[in-house]
Structures are given as structure tokens and as C-alpha cells.
PDB file of N, CA and C in Angstrom:
ATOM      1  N   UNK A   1      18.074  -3.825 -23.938  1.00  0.00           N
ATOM      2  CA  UNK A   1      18.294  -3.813 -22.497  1.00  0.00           C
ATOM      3  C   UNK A   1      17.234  -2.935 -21.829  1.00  0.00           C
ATOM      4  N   UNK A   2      16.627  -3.205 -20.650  1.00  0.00           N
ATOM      5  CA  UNK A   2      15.068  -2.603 -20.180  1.00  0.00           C
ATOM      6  C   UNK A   2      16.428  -1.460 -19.200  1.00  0.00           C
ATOM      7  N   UNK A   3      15.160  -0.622 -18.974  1.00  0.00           N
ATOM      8  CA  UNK A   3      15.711   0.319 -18.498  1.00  0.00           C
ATOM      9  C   UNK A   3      15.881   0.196 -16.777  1.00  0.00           C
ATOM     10  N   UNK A   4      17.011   0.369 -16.099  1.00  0.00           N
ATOM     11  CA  UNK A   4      16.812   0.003 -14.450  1.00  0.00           C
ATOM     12  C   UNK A   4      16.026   0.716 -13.743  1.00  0.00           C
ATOM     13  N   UNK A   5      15.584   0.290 -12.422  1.00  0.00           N
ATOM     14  CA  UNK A   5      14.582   0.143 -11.829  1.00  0.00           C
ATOM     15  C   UNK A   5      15.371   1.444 -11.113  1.00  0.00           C
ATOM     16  N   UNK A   6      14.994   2.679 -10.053  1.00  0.00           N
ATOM     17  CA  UNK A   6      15.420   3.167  -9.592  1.00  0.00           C
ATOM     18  C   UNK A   6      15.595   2.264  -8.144  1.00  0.00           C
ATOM     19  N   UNK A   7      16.513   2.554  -7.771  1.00  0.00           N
ATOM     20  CA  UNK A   7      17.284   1.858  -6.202  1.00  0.00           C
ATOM     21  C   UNK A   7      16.176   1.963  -5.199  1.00  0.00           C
ATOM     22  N   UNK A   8      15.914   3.144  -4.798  1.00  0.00           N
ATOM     23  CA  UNK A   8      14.628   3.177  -4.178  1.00  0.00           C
ATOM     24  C   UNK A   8      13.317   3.616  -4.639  1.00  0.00           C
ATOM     25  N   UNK A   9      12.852   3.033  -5.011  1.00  0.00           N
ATOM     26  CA  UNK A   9      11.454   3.978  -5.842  1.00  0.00           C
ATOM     27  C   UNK A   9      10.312   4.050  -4.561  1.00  0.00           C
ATOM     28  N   UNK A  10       9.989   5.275  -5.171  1.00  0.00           N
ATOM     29  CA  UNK A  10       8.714   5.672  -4.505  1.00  0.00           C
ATOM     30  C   UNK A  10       7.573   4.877  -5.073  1.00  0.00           C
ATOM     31  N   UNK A  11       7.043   5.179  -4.043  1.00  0.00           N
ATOM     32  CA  UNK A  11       5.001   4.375  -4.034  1.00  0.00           C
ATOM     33  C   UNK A  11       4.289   5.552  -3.863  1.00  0.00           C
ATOM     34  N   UNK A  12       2.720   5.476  -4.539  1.00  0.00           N
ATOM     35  CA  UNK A  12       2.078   6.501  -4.243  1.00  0.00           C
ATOM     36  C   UNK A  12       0.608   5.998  -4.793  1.00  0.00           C
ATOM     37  N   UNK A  13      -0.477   6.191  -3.568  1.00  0.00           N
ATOM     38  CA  UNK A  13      -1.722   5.463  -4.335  1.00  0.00           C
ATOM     39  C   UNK A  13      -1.939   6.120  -5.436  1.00  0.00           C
ATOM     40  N   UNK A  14      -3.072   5.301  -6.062  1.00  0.00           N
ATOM     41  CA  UNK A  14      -4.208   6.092  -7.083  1.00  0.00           C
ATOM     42  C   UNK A  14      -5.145   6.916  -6.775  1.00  0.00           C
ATOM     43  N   UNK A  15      -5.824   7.503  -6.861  1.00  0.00           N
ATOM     44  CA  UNK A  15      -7.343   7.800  -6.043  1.00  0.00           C
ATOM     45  C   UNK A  15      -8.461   7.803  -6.702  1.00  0.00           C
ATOM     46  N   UNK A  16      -7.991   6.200  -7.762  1.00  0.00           N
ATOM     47  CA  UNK A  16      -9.520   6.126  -8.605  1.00  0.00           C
ATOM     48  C   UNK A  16     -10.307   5.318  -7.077  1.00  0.00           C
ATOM     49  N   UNK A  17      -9.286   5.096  -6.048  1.00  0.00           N
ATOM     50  CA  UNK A  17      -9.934   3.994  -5.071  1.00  0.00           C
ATOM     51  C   UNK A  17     -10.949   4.582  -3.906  1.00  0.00           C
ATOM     52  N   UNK A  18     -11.760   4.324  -3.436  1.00  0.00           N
ATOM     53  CA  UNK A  18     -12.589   4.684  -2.382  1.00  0.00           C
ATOM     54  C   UNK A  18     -12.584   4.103  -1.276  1.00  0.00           C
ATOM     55  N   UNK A  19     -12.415   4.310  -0.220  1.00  0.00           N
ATOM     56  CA  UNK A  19     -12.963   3.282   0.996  1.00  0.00           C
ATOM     57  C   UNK A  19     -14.603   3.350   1.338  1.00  0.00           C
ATOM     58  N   UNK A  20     -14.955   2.319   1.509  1.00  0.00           N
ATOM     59  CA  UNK A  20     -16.026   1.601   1.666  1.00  0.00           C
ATOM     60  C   UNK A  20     -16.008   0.908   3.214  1.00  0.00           C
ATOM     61  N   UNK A  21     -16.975   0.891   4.088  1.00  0.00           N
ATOM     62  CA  UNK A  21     -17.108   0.436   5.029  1.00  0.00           C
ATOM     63  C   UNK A  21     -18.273  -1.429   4.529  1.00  0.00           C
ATOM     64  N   UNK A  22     -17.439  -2.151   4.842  1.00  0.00           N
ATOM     65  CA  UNK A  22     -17.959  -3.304   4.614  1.00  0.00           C
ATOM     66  C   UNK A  22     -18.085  -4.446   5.435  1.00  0.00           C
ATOM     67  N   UNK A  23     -19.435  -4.299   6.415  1.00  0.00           N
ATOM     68  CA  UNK A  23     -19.548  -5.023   7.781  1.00  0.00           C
ATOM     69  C   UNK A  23     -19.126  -4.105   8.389  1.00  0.00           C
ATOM     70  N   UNK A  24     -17.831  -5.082   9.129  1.00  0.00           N
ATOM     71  CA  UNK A  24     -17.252  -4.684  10.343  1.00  0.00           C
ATOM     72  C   UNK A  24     -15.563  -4.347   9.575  1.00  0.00           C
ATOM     73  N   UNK A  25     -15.702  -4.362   8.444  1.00  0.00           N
ATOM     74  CA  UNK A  25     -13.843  -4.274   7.521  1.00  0.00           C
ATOM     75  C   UNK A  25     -13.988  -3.084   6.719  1.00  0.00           C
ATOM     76  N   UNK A  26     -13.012  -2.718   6.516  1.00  0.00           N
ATOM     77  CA  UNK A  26     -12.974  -1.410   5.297  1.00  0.00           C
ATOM     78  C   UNK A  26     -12.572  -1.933   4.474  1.00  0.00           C
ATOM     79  N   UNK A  27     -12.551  -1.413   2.978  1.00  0.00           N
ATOM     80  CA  UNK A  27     -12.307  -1.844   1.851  1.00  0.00           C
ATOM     81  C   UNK A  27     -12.477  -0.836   0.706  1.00  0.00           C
ATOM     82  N   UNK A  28     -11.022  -0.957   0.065  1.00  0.00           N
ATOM     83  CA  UNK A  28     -11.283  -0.204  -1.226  1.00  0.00           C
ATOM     84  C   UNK A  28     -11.990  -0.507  -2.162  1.00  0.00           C
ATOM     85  N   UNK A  29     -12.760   0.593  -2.964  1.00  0.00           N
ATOM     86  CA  UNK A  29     -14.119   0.029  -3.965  1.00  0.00           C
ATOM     87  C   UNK A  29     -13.071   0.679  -5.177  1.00  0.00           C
ATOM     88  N   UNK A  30     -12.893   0.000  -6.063  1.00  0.00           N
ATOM     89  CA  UNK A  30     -12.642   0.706  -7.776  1.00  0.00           C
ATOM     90  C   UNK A  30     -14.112   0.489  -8.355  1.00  0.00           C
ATOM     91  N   UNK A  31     -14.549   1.882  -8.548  1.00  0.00           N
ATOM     92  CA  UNK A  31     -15.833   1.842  -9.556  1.00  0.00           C
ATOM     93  C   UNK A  31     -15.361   0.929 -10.627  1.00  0.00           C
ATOM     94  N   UNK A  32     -14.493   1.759 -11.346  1.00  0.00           N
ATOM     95  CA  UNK A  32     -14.161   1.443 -12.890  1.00  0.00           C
ATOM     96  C   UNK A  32     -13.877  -0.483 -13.152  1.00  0.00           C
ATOM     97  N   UNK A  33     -13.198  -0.912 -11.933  1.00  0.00           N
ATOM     98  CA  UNK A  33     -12.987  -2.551 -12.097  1.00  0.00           C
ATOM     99  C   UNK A  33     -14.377  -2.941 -11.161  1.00  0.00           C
ATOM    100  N   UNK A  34     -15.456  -2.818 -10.568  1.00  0.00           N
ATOM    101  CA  UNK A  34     -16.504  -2.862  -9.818  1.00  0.00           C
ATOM    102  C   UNK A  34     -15.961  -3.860  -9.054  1.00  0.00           C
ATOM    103  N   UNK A  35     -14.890  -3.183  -8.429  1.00  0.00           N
ATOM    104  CA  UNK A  35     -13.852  -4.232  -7.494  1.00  0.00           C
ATOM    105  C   UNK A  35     -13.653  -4.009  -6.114  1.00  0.00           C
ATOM    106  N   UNK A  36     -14.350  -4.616  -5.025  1.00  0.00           N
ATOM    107  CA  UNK A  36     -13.774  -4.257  -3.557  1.00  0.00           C
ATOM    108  C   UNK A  36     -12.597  -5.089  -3.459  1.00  0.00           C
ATOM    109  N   UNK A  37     -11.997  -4.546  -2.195  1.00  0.00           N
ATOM    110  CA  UNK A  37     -10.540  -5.025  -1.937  1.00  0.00           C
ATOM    111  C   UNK A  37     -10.534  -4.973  -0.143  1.00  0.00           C
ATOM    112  N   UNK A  38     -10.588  -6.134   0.672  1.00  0.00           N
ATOM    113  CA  UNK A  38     -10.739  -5.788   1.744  1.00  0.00           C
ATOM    114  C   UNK A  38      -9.339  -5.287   2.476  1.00  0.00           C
ATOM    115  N   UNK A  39      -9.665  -4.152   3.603  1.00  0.00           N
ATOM    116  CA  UNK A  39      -7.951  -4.327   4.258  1.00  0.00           C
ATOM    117  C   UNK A  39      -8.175  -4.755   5.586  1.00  0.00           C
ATOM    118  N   UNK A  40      -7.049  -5.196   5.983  1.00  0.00           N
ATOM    119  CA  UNK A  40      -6.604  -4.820   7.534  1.00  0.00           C
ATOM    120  C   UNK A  40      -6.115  -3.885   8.026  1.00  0.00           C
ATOM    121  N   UNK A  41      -5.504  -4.025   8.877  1.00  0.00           N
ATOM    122  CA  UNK A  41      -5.820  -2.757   9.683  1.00  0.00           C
ATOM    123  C   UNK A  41      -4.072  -2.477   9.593  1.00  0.00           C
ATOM    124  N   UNK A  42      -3.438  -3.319   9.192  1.00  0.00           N
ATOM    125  CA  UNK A  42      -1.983  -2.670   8.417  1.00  0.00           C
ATOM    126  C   UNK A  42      -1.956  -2.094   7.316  1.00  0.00           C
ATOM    127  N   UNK A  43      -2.997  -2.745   6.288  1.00  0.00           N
ATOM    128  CA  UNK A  43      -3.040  -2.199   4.799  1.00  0.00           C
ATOM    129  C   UNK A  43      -3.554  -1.571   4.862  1.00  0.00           C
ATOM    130  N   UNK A  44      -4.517  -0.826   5.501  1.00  0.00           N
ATOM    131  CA  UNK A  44      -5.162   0.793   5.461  1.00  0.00           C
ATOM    132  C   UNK A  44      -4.298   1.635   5.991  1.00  0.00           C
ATOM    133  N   UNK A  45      -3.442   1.418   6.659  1.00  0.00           N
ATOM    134  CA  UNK A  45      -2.517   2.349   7.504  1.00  0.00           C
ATOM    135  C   UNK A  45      -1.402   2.168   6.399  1.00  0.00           C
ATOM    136  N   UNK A  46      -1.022   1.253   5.494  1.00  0.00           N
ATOM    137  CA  UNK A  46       0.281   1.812   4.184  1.00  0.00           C
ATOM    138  C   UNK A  46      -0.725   2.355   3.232  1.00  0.00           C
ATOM    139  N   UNK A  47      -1.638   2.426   3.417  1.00  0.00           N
ATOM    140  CA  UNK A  47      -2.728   2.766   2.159  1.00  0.00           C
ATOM    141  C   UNK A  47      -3.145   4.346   2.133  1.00  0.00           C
ATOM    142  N   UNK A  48      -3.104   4.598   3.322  1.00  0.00           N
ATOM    143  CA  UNK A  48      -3.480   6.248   4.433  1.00  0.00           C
ATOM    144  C   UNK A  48      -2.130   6.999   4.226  1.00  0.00           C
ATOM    145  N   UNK A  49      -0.545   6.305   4.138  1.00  0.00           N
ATOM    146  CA  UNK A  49       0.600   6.488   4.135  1.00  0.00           C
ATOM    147  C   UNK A  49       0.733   6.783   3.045  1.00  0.00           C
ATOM    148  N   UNK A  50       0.427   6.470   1.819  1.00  0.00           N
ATOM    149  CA  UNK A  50       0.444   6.620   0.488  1.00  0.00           C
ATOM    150  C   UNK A  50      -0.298   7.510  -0.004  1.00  0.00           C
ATOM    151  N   UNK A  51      -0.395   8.565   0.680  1.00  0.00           N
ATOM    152  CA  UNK A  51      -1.407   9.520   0.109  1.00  0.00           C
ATOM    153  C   UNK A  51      -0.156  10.876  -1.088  1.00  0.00           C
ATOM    154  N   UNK A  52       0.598  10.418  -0.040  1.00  0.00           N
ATOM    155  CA  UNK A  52       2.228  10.985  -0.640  1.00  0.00           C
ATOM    156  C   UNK A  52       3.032  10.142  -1.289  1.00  0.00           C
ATOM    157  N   UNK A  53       3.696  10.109  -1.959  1.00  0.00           N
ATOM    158  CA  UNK A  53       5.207   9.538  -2.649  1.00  0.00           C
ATOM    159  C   UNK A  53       5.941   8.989  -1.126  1.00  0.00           C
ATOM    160  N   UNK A  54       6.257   7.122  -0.952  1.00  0.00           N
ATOM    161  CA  UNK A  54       7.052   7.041  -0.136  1.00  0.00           C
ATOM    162  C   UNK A  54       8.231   5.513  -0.608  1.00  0.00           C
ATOM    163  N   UNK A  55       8.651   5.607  -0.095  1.00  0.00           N
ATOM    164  CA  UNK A  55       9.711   4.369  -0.362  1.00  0.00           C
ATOM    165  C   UNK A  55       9.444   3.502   0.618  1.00  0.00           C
ATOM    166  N   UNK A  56       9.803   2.397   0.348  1.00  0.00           N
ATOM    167  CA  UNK A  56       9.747   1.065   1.189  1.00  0.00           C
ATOM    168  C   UNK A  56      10.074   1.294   2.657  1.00  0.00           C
ATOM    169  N   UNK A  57      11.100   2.299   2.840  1.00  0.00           N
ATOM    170  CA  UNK A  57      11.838   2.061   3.883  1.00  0.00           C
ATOM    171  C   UNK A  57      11.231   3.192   4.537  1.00  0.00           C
ATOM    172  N   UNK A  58      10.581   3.986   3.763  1.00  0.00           N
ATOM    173  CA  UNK A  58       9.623   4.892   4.906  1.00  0.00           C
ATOM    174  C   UNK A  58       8.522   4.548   5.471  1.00  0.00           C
ATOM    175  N   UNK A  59       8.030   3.663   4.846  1.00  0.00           N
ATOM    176  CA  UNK A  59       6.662   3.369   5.115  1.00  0.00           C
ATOM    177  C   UNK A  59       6.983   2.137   6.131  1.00  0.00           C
ATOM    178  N   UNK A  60       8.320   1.287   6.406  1.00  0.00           N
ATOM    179  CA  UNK A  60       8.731   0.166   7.257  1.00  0.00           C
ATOM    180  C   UNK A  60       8.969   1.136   8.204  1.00  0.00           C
ATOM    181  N   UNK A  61       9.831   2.205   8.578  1.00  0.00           N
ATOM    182  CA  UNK A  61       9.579   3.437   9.727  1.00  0.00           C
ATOM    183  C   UNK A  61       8.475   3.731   9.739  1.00  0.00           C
ATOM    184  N   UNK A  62       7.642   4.153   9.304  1.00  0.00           N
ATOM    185  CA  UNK A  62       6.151   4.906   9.746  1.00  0.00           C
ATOM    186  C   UNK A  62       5.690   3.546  10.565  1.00  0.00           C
ATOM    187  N   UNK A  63       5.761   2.302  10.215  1.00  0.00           N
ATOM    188  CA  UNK A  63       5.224   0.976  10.477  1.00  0.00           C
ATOM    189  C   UNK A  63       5.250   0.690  11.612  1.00  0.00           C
ATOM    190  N   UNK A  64       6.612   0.703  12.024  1.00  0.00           N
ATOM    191  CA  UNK A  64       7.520   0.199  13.267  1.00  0.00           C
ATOM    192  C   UNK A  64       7.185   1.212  14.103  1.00  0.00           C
ATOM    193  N   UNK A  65       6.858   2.336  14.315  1.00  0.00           N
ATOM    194  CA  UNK A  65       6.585   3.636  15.064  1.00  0.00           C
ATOM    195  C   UNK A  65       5.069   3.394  15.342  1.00  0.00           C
ATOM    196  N   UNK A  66       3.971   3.261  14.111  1.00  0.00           N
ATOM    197  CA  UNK A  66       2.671   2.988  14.819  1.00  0.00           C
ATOM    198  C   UNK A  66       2.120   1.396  15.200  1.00  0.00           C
ATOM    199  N   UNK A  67       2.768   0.544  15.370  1.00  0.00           N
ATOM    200  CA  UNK A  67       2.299  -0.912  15.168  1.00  0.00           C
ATOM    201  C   UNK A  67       4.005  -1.441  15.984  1.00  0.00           C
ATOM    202  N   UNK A  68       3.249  -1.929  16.704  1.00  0.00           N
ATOM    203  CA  UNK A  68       3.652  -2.910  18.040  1.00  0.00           C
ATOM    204  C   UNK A  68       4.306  -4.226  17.017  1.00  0.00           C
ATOM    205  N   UNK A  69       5.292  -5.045  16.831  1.00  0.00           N
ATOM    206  CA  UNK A  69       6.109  -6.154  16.312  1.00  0.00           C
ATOM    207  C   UNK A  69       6.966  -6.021  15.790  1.00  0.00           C
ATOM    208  N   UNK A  70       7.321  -7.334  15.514  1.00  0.00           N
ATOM    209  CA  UNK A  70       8.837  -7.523  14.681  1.00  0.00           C
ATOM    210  C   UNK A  70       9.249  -7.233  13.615  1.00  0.00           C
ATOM    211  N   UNK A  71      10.063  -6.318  13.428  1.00  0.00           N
ATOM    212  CA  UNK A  71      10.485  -5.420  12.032  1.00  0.00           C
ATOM    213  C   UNK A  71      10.826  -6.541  10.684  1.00  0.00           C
ATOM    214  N   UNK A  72      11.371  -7.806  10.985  1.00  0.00           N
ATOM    215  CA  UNK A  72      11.416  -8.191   9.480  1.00  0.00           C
ATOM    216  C   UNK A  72       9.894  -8.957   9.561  1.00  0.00           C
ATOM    217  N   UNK A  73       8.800  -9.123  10.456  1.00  0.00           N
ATOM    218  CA  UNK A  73       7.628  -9.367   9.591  1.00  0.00           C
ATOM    219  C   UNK A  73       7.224  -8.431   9.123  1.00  0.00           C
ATOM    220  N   UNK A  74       7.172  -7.431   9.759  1.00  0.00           N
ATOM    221  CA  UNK A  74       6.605  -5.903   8.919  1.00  0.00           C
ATOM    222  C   UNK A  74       7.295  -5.816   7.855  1.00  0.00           C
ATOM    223  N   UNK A  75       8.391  -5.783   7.621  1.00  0.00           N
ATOM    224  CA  UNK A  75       8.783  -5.837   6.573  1.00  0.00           C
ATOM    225  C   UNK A  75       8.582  -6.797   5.376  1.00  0.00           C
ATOM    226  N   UNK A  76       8.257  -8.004   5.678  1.00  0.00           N
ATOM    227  CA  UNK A  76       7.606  -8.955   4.903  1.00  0.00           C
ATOM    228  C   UNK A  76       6.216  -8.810   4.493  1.00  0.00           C
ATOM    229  N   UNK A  77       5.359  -8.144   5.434  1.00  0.00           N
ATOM    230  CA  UNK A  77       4.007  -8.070   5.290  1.00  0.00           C
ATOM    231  C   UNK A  77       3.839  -6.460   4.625  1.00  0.00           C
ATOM    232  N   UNK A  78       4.903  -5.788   4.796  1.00  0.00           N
ATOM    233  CA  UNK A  78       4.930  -4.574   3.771  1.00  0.00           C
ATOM    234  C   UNK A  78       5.072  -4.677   2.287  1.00  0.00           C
ATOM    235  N   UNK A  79       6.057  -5.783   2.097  1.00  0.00           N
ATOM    236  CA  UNK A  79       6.345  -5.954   0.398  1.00  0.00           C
ATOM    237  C   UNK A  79       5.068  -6.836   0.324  1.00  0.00           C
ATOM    238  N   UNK A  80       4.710  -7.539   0.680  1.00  0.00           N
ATOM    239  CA  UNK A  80       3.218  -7.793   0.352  1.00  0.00           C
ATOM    240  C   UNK A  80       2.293  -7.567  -0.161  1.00  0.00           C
ATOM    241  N   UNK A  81       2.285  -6.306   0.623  1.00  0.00           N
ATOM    242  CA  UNK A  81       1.106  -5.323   0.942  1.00  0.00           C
ATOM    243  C   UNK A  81       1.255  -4.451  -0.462  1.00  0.00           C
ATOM    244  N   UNK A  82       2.187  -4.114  -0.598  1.00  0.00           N
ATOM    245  CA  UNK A  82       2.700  -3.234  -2.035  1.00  0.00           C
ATOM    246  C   UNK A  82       2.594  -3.797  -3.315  1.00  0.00           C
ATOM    247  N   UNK A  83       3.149  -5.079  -3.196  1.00  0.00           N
ATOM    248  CA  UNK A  83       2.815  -6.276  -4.674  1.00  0.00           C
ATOM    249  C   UNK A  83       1.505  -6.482  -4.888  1.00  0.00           C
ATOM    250  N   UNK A  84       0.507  -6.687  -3.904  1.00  0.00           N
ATOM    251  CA  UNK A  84      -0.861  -6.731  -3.697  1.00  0.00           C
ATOM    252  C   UNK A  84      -1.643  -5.301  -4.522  1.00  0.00           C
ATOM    253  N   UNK A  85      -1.115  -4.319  -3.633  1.00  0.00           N
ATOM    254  CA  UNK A  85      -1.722  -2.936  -4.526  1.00  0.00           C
ATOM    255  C   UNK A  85      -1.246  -2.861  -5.356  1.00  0.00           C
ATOM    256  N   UNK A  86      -0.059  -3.035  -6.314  1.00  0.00           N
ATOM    257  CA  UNK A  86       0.707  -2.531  -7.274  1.00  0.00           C
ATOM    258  C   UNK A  86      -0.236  -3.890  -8.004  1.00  0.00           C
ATOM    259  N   UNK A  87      -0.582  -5.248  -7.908  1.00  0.00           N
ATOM    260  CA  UNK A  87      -1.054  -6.077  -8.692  1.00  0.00           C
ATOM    261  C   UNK A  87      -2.363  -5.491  -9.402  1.00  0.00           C
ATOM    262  N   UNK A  88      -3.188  -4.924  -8.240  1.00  0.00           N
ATOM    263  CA  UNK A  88      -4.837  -4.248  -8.700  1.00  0.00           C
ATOM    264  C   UNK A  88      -4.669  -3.272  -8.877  1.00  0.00           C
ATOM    265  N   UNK A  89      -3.717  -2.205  -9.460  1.00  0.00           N
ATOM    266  CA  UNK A  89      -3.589  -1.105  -9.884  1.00  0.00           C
ATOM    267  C   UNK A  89      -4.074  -0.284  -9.095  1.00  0.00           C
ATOM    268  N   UNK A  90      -3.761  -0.141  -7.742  1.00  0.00           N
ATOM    269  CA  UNK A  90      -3.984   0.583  -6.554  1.00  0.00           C
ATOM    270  C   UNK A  90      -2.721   1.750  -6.293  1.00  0.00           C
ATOM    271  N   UNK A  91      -2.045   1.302  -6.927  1.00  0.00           N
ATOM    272  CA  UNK A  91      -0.447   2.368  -6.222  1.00  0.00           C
ATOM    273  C   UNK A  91       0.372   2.456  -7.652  1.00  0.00           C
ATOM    274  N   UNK A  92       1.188   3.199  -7.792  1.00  0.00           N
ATOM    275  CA  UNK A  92       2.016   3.273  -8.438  1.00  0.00           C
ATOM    276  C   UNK A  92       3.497   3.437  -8.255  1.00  0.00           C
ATOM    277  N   UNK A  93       4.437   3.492  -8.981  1.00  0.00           N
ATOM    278  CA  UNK A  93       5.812   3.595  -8.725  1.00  0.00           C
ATOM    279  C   UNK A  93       5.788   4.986  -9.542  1.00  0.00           C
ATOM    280  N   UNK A  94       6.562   5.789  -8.714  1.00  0.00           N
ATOM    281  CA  UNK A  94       6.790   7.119  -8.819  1.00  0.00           C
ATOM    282  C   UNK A  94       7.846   7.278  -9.072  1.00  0.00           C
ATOM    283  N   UNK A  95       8.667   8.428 -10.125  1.00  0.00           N
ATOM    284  CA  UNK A  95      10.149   8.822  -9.994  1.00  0.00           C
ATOM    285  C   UNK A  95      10.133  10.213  -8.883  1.00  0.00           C
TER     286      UNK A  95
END
């Protein structure tokens, strides 16, 4: 039997990542995967948020407070945003 997931788990970047100015977009560079990652201008702001340990539901408050719309797209475009970094080994799950 795998062990359960904590109820709310924390997120917290890596900082093998760099931002990179690319054009007119920012983007995280991983030396080690010689990997850019472009953001928008939501995913740098959960990305800036993650400099600390946060949970889903803090970072959907921090969201809703700086960014003008509708809380269940933010909220949709937040778990996104997290599966996305958690896919390229950008963030981690924290106890």
C-alpha cells in the first residue's frame, strides 16, 4: 500500500532554475536539462510565490488578490501551472 499523499501539500520551487529574459517573454533556463521554459505572466507570479513552501490554496489567494478574474479559472490554470512545473522538475512537494 503507497503511502498517502498529505491533504494539503506544500509546493516550493527548485533554484537549479534561472530566469532568462527571452525577446519580449521571461523564461526559466535549467543549465543542467539545457532547457528554457517560457512563462506568462501568471506562471512567473506562482513561480515568484514559490520562493517559500505554499499550498494550492495559498497561492489561489495570493492569485485572486493580484490578478483581476474568475476564481475557478485561476484555479484551473493554477493546477496547471503546478503539474507543468512539478512535470520539468521545477517545484517540489514539500512536507
Amino acid at each position: 500500500m503507497a503511502p498517502s499523499q498529505p491533504q494539503n501539500p506544500y509546493f516550493q520551487r527548485l533554484e537549479k532554475a534561472r530566469i532568462k529574459k527571452v525577446g519580449d517573454d521571461l523564461a526559466l533556463y535549467v543549465p543542467e536539462q539545457r532547457a528554457i521554459h517560457v512563462l506568462n505572466q501568471t506562471a512567473l507570479f506562482i513561480w515568484e510565490c514559490l520562493r517559500e513552501p505554499a499550498t494550492l490554496e495559498e497561492l489561489l489567494f495570493m492569485l485572486t488578490e493580484a490578478f483581476e478574474g474568475e476564481k475557478k479559472a485561476m484555479e484551473k490554470d493554477l493546477g496547471e501551472t503546478i503539474d507543468l512545473l512539478l512535470k520539468n522538475g521545477l517545484v517540489r512537494r514539500v512536507e
